[in-house]
C-alpha atoms as a PDB file:
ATOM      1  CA  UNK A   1      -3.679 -24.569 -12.542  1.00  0.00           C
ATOM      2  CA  UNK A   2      -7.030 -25.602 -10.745  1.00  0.00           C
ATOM      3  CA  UNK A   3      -9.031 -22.803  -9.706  1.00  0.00           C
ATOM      4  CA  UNK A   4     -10.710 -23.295  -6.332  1.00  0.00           C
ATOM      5  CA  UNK A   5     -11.420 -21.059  -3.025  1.00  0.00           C
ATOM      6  CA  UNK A   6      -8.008 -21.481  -1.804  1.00  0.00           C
ATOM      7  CA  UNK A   7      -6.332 -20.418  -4.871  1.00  0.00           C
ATOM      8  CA  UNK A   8      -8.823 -17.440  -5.329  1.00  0.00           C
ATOM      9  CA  UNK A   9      -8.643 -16.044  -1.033  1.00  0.00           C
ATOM     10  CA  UNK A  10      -4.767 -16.327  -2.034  1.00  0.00           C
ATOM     11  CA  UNK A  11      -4.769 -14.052  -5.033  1.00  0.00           C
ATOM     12  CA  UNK A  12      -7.172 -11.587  -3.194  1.00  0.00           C
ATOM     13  CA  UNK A  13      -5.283 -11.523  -0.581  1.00  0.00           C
ATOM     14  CA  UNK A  14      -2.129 -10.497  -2.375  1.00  0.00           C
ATOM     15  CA  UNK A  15      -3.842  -7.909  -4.852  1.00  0.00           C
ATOM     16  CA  UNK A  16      -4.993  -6.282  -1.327  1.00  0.00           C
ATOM     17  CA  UNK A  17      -1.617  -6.482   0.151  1.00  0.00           C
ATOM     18  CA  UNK A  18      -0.385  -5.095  -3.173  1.00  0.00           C
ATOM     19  CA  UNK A  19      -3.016  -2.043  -2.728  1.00  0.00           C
ATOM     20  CA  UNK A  20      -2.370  -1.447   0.825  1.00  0.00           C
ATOM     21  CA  UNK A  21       1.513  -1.184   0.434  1.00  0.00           C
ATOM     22  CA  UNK A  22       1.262   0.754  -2.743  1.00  0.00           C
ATOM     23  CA  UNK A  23      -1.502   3.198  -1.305  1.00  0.00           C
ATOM     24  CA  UNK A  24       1.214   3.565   2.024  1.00  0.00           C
ATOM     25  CA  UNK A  25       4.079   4.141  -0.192  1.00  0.00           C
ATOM     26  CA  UNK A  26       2.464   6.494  -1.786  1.00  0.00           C
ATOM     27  CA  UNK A  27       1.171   8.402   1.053  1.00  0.00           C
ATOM     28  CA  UNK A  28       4.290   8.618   2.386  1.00  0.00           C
ATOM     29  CA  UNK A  29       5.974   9.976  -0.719  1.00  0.00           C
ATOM     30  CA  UNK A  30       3.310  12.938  -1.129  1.00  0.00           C
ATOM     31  CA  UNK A  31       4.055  13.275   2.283  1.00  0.00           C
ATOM     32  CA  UNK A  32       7.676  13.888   1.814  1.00  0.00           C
ATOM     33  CA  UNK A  33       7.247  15.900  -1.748  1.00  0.00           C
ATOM     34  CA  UNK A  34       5.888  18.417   1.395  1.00  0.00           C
ATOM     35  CA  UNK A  35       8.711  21.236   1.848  1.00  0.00           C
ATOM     36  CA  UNK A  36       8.244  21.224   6.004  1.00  0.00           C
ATOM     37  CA  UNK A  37       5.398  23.416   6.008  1.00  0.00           C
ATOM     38  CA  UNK A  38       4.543  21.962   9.546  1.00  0.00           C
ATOM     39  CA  UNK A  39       6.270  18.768  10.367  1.00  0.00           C
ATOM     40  CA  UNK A  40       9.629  19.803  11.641  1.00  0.00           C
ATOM     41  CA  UNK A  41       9.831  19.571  15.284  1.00  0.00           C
ATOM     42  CA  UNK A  42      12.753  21.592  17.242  1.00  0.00           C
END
């Protein structure tokens, strides 16, 4: 495969995409691993 700028904004893009979703997911699973201390509304 021929490395250029193209192919090298493409695969940083992804690993950040990668990051970000895995960073959210994660939030969002510590997030529910909380047992309602103050997030349950009426």
């Amino acid at each position: 495969m021929f490395i250029d700028e193209t192919v090298i904004a493409g695969v940083i893009t992804v690993g950040l995409m990668i990051a970000f979703l895995s960073g959210f997911a994660v939030f969002i699973w510590r997030d529910s691993q909380k047992q309602g201390k103050a997030s349950r509304r009426p």
